[in-house]
C-alpha atoms as a PDB file:
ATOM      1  CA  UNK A   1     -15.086   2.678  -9.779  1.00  0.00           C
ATOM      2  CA  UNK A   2     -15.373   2.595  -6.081  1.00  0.00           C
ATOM      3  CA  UNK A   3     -12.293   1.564  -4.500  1.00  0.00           C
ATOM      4  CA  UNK A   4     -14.577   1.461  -1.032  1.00  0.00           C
ATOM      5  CA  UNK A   5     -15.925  -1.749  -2.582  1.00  0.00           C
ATOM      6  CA  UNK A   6     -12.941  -3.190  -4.636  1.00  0.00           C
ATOM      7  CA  UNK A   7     -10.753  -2.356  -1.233  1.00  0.00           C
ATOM      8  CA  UNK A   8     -13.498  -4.924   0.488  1.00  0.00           C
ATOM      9  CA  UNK A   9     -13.232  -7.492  -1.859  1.00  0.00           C
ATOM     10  CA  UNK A  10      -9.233  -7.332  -2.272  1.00  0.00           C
ATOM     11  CA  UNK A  11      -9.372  -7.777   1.802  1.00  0.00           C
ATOM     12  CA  UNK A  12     -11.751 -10.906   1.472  1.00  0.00           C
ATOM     13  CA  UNK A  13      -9.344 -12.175  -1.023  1.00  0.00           C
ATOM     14  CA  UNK A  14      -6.578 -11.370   1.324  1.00  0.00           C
ATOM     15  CA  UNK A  15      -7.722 -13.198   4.363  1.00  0.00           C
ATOM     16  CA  UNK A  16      -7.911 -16.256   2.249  1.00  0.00           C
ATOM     17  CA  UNK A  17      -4.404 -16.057   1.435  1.00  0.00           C
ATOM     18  CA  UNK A  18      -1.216 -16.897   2.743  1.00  0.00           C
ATOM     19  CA  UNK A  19      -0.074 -13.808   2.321  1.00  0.00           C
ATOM     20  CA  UNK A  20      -2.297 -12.072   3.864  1.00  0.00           C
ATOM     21  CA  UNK A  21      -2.401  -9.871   1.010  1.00  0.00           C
ATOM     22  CA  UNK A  22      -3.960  -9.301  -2.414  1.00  0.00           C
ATOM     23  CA  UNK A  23      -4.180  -6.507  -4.833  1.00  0.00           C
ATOM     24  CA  UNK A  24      -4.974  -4.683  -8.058  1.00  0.00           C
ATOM     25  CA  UNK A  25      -3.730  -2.247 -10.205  1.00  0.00           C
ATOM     26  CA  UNK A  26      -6.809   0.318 -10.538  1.00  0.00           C
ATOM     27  CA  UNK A  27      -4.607   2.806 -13.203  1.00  0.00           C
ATOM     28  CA  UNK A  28      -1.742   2.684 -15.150  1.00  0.00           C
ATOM     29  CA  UNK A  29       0.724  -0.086 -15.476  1.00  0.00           C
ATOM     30  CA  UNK A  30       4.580  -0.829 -15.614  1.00  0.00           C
ATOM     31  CA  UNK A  31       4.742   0.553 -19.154  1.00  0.00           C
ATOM     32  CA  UNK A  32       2.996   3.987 -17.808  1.00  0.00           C
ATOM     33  CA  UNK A  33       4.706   7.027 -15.391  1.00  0.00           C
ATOM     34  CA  UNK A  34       1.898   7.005 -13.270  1.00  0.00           C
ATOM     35  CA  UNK A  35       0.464   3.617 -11.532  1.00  0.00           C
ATOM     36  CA  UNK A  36      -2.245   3.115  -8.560  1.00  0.00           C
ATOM     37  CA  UNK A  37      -2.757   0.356  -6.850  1.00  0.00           C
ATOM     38  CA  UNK A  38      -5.318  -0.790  -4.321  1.00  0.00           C
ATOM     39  CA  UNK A  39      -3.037  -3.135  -1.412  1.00  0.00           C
ATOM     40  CA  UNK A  40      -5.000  -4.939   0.860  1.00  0.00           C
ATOM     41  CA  UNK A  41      -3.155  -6.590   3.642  1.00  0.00           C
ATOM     42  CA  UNK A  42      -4.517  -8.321   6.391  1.00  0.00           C
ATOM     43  CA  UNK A  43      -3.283  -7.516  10.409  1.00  0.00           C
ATOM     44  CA  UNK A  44       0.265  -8.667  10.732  1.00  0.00           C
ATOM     45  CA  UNK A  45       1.498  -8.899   7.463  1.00  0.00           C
ATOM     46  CA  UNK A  46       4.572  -7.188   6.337  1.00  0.00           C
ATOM     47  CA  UNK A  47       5.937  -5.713   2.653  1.00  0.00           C
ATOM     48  CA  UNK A  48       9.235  -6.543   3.307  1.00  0.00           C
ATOM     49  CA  UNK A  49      11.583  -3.724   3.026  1.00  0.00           C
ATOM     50  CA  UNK A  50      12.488  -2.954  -0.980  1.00  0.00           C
ATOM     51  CA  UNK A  51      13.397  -0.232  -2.984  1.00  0.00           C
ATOM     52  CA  UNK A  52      11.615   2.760  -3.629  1.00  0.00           C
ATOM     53  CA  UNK A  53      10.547   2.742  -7.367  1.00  0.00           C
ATOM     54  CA  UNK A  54      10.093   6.400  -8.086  1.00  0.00           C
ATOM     55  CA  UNK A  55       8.122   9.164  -6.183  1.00  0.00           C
ATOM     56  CA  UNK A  56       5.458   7.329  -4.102  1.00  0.00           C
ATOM     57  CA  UNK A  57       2.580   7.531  -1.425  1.00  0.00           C
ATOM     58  CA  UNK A  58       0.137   5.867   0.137  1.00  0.00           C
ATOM     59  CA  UNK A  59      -3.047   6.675   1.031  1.00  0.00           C
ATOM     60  CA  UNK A  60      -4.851   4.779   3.710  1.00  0.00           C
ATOM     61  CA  UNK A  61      -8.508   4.164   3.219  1.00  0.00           C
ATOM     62  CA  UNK A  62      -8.816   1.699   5.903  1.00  0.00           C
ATOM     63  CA  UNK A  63      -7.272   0.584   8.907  1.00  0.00           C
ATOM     64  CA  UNK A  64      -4.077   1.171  10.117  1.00  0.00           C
ATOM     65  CA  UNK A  65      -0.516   0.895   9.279  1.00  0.00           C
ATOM     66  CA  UNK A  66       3.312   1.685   9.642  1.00  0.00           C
ATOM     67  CA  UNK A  67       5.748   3.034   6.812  1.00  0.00           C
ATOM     68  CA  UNK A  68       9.633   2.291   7.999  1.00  0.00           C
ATOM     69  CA  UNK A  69      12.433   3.774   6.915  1.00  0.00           C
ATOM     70  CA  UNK A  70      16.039   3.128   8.312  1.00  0.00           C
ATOM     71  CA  UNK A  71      15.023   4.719  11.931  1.00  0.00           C
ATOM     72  CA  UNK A  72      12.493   6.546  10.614  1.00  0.00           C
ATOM     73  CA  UNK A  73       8.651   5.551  11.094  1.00  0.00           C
ATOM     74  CA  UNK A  74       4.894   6.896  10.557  1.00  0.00           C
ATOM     75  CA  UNK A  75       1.861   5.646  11.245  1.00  0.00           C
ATOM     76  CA  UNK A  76      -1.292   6.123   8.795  1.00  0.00           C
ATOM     77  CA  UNK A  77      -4.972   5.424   9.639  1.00  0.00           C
ATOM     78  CA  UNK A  78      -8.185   6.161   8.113  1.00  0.00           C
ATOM     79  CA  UNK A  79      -8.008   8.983   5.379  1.00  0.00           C
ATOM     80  CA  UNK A  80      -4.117   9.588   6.007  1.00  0.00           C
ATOM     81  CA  UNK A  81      -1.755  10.223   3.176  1.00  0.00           C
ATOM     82  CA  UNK A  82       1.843   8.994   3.685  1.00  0.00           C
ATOM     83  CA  UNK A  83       4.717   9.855   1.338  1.00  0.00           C
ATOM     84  CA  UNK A  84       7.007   7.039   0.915  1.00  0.00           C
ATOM     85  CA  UNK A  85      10.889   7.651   1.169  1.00  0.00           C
ATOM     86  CA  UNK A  86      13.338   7.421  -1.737  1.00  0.00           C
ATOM     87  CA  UNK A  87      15.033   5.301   0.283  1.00  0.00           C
ATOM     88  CA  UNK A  88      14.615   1.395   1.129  1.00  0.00           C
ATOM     89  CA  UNK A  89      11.288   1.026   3.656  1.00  0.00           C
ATOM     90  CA  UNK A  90       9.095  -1.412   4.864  1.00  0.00           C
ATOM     91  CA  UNK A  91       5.371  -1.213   5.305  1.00  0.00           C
ATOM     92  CA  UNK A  92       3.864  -2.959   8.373  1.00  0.00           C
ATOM     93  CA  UNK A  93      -0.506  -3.446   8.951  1.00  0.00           C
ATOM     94  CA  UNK A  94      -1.196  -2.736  12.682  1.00  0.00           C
ATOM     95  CA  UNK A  95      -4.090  -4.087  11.281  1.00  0.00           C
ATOM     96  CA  UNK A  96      -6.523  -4.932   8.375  1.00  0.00           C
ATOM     97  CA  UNK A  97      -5.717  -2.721   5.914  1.00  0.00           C
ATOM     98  CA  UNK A  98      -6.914  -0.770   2.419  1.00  0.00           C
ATOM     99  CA  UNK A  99      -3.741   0.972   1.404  1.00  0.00           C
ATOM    100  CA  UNK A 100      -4.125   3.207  -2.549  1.00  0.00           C
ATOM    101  CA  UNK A 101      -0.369   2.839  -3.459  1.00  0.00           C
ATOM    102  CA  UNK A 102       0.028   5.567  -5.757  1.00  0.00           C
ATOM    103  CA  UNK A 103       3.553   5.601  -8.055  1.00  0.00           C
ATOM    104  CA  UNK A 104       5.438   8.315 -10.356  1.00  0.00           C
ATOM    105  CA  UNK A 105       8.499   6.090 -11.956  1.00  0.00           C
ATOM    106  CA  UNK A 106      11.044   8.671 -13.429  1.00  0.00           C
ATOM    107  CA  UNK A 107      10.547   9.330 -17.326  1.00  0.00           C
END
């Protein structure tokens, strides 16, 4: 699978949304420990701020974007890997964006 090409697609689908986002689940599910899914979001758009679901991060193929966190912030771009509080956060793209969400619920 190349997530290069499924991230391109998810973005197309994206920017004719509005959302502004789209995306698939590439591994796993809600009935497994371990879930990753490809987010695409398109400049702009915002994941409003929600709960943390278990131990989390993000890995940003393309683009560039912001993980919040109370007062806490970091910016990821190309290649970055961000881990995601276990706290209530946000996720804001600076710009188009391929985001691998990857997620480790508690067993």
């Amino acid at each position: 699978m190349s997530l290069a090409a499924l991230g391109r697609e998810l973005l197309d689908r994206a920017r004719g949304s509005g959302s502004g986002r789209s995306a698939e689940t590439v591994y796993g599910g809600h009935e497994s420990t371990l879930r990753q899914t490809l987010i695409a979001l398109t400049g702009g758009t915002t994941l409003g701020e929600h709960d943390s679901p278990g131990e989390a991060t993000v890995h940003v193929l393309s683009g560039r974007a912001r993980l919040g966190a109370g007062a806490d912030a970091w910016i990821g771009r190309d290649g970055d890997l961000l881990v995601i509080p276990p706290s209530r956060h946000h996720l804001y793209a600076i710009e188009d964006t391929v985001l691998l969400l990857t997620v480790a619920k508690p067993g």
